[in-house]
Protein backbone atom coordinates (compact mmCIF):
# COMPACT_ATOMS: atom_id res chain seq x y z
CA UNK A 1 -32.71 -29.82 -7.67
CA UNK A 2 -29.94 -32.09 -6.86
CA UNK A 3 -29.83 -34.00 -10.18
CA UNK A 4 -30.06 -30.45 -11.69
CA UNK A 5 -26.97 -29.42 -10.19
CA UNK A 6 -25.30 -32.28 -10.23
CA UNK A 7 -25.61 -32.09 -14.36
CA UNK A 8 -24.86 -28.94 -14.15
CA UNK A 9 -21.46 -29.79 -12.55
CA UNK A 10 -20.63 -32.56 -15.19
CA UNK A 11 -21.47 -30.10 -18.11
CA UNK A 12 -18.77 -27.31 -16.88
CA UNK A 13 -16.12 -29.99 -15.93
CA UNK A 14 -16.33 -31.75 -19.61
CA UNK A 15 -15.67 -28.02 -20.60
CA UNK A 16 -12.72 -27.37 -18.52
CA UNK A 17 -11.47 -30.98 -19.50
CA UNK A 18 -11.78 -29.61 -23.23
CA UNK A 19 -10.33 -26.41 -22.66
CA UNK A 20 -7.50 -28.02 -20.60
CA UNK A 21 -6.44 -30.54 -22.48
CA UNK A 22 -5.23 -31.68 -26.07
CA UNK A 23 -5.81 -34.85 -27.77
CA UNK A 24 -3.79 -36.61 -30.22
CA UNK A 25 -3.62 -39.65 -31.78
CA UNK A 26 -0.52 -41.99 -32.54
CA UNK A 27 -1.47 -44.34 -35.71
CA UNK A 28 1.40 -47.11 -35.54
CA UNK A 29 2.55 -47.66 -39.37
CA UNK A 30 4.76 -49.97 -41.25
CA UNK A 31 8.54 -51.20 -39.93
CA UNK A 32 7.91 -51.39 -36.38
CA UNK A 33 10.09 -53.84 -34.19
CA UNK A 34 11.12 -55.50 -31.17
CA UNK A 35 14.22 -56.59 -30.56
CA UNK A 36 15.16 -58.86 -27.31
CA UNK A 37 19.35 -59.29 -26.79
CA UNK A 38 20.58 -61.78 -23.96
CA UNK A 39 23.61 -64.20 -23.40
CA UNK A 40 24.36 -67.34 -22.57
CA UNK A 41 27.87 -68.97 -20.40
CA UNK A 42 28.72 -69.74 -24.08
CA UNK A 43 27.58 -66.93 -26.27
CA UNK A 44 25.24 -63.51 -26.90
CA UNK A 45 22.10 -64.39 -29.08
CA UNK A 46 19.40 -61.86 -30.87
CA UNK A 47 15.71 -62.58 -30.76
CA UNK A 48 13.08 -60.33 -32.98
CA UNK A 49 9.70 -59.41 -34.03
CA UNK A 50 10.51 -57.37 -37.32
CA UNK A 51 8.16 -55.81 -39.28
CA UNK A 52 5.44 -55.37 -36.84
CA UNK A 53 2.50 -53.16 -38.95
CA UNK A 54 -0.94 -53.88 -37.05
CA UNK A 55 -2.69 -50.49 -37.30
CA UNK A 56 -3.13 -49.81 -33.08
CA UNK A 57 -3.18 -46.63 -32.17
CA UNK A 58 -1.71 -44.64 -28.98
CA UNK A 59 -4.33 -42.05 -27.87
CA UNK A 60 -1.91 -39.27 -26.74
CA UNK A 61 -3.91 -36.74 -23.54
CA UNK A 62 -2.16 -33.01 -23.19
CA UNK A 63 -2.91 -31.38 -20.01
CA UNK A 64 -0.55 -28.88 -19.08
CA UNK A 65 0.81 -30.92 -16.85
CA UNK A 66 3.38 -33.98 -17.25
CA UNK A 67 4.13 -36.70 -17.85
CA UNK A 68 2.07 -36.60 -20.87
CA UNK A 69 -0.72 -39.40 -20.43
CA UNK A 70 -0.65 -42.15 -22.99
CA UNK A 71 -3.25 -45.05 -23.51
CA UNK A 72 -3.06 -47.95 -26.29
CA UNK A 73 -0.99 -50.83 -26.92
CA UNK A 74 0.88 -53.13 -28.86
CA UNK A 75 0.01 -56.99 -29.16
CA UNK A 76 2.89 -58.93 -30.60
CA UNK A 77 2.77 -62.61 -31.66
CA UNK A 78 5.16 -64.74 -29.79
CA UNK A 79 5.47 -67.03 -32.37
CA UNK A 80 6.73 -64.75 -34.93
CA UNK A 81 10.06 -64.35 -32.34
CA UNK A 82 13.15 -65.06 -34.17
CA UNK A 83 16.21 -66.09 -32.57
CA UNK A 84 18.14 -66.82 -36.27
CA UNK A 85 18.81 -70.40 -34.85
CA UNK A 86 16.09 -73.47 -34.92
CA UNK A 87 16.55 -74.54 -31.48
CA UNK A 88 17.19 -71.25 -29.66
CA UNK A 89 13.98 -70.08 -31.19
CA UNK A 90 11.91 -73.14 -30.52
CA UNK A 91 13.75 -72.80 -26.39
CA UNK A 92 12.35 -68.95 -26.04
CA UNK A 93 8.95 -69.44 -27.30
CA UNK A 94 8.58 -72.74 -24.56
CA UNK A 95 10.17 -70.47 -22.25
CA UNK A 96 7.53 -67.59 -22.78
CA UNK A 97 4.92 -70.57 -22.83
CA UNK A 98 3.39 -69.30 -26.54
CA UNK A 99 0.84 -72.06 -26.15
CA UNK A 100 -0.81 -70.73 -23.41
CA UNK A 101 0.41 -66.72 -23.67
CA UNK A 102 0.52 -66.55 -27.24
CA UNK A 103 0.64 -62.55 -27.24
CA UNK A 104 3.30 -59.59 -25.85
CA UNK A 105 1.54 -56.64 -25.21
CA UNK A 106 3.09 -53.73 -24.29
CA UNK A 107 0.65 -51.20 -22.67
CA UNK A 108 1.70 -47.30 -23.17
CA UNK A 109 0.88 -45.59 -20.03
CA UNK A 110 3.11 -42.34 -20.00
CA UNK A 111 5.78 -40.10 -21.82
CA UNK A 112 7.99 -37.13 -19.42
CA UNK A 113 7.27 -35.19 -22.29
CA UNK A 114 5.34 -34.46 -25.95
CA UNK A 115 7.83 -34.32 -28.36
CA UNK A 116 8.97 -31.08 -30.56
CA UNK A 117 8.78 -31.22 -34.13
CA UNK A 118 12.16 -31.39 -35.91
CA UNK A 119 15.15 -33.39 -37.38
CA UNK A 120 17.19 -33.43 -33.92
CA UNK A 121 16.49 -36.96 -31.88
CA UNK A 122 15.21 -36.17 -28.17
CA UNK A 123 14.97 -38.59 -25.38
CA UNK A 124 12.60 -38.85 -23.01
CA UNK A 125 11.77 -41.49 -20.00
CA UNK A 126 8.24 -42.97 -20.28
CA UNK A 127 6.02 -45.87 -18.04
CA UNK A 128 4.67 -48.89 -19.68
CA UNK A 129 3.32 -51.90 -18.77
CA UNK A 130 4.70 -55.34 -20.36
CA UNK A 131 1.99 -58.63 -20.28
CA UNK A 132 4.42 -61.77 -21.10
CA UNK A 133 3.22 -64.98 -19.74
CA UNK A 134 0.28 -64.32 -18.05
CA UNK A 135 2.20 -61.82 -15.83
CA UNK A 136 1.65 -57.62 -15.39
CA UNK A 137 4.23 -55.49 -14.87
CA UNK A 138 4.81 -51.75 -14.55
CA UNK A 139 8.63 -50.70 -16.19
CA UNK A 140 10.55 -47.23 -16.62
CA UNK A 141 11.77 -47.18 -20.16
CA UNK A 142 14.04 -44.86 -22.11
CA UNK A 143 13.11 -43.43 -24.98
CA UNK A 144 14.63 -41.79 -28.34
CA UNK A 145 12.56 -39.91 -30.80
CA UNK A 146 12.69 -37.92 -33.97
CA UNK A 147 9.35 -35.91 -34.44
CA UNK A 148 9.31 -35.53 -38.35
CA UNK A 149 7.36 -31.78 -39.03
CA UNK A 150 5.00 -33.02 -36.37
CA UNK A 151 3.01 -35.22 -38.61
CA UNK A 152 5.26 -38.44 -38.06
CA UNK A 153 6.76 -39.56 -34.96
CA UNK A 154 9.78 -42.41 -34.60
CA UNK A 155 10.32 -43.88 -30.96
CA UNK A 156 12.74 -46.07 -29.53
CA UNK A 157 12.35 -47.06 -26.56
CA UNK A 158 14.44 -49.77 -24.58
CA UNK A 159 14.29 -51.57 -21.17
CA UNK A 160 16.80 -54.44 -19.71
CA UNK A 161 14.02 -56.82 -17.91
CA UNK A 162 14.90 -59.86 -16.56
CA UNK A 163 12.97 -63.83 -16.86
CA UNK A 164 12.09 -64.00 -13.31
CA UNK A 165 10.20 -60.28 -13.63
CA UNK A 166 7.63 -62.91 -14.99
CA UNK A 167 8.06 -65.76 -13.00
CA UNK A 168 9.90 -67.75 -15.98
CA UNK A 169 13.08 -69.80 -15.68
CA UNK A 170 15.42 -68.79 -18.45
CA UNK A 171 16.20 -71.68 -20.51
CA UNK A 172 19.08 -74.50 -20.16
CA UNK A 173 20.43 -76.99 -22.46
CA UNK A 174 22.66 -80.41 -22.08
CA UNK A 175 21.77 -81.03 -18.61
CA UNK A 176 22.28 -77.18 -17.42
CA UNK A 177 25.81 -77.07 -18.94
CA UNK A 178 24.28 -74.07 -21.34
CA UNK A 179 23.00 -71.59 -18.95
CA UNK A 180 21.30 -68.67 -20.36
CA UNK A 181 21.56 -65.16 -18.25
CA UNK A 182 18.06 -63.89 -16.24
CA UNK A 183 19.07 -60.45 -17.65
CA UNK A 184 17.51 -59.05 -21.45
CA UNK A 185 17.68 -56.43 -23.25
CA UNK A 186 14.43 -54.84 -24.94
CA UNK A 187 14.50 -52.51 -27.00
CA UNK A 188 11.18 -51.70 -29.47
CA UNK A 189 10.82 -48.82 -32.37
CA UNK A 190 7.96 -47.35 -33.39
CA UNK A 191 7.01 -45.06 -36.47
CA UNK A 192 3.38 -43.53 -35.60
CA UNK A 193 1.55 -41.29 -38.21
CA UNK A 194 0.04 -38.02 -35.83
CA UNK A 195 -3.63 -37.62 -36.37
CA UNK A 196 -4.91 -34.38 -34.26
């Protein structure tokens, strides 16, 4: 009788869940990027990933109530970081140790809000969790999106983060006389195709 009612229970909550909640997918497409700006006691530099087009996908979870729940990621290569200069480039991927932590991954968690279809951008805040260097961490990030007729989504979301957040020592040149700041700048867009 127990295991009866005890089925009987899961059966009528997978139907609320169903009737409760809407499920969408976000298929990440072509032209994606991260971008990473910082400074040093000399100058500003500009680290990316352009061009970022692995197929993940963002399973998107409507319930009526917010923030809107979110759950997929984004693995970027380390290696493919560009810093436009040999030796500032070869300097951040030591610093993020690529040969141990050869992947970012940015884990989507939440959104305030599902965005409305139209041409106007809308901003939203949002939770996601960066991996860099063996280290987890849980960040607030800002977001800007353009929902194009519902079917195609652009996001930009951006973040300052700092080296120590992952227990890394920013890097230094000529005996420390090139210092670089603890303090970056992230910012990451994203074109997703909607599948419902």
């Amino acid at each position: 009788m127990k295991k009866q009612l005890l089925f009987l229970f899961i059966i009528l909550c997978g139907f609320s869940l169903r009737e409760n909640s809407d499920t969408t997918r976000w298929v990440i497409t072509n032209g994606c990027s991260l971008k990473v700006d910082g400074s040093t006691n000399i100058n500003d530099f500009t680290c990316d990933i352009s061009n970022y087009s692995k197929p993940d996908t963002i399973l998107v979870i409507r319930s009526g109530a917010l923030p809107v729940q979110l759950h997929g990621n984004i693995q970027l290569d380390v290696q493919t970081f560009n810093c436009h200069n040999g030796v500032m480039t070869a300097d951040l991927r030591k610093t993020l140790k690529v040969k141990e932590f050869p992947r970012l991954i940015i884990r989507f968690n939440s959104i305030s809000k599902y965005p409305d279809a139209g041409p106007m951008q809308q901003v939203a805040k949002g939770m996601v969790t960066i991996e860099l260097a063996g280290v987890s961490k849980k960040f607030d990030v800002d977001y800007k999106i353009i929902s194009r007729e519902g079917t195609y989504i652009s996001m930009e979301g951006s973040r300052k983060i700092n080296f120590s957040d992952f227990n890394l020592v920013p890097p230094r040149k000529l005996g420390g006389m090139i210092k670089t700041s603890n303090e970056l700048s992230v910012v990451f867009n994203l074109n997703m195709k909607v599948i419902k």
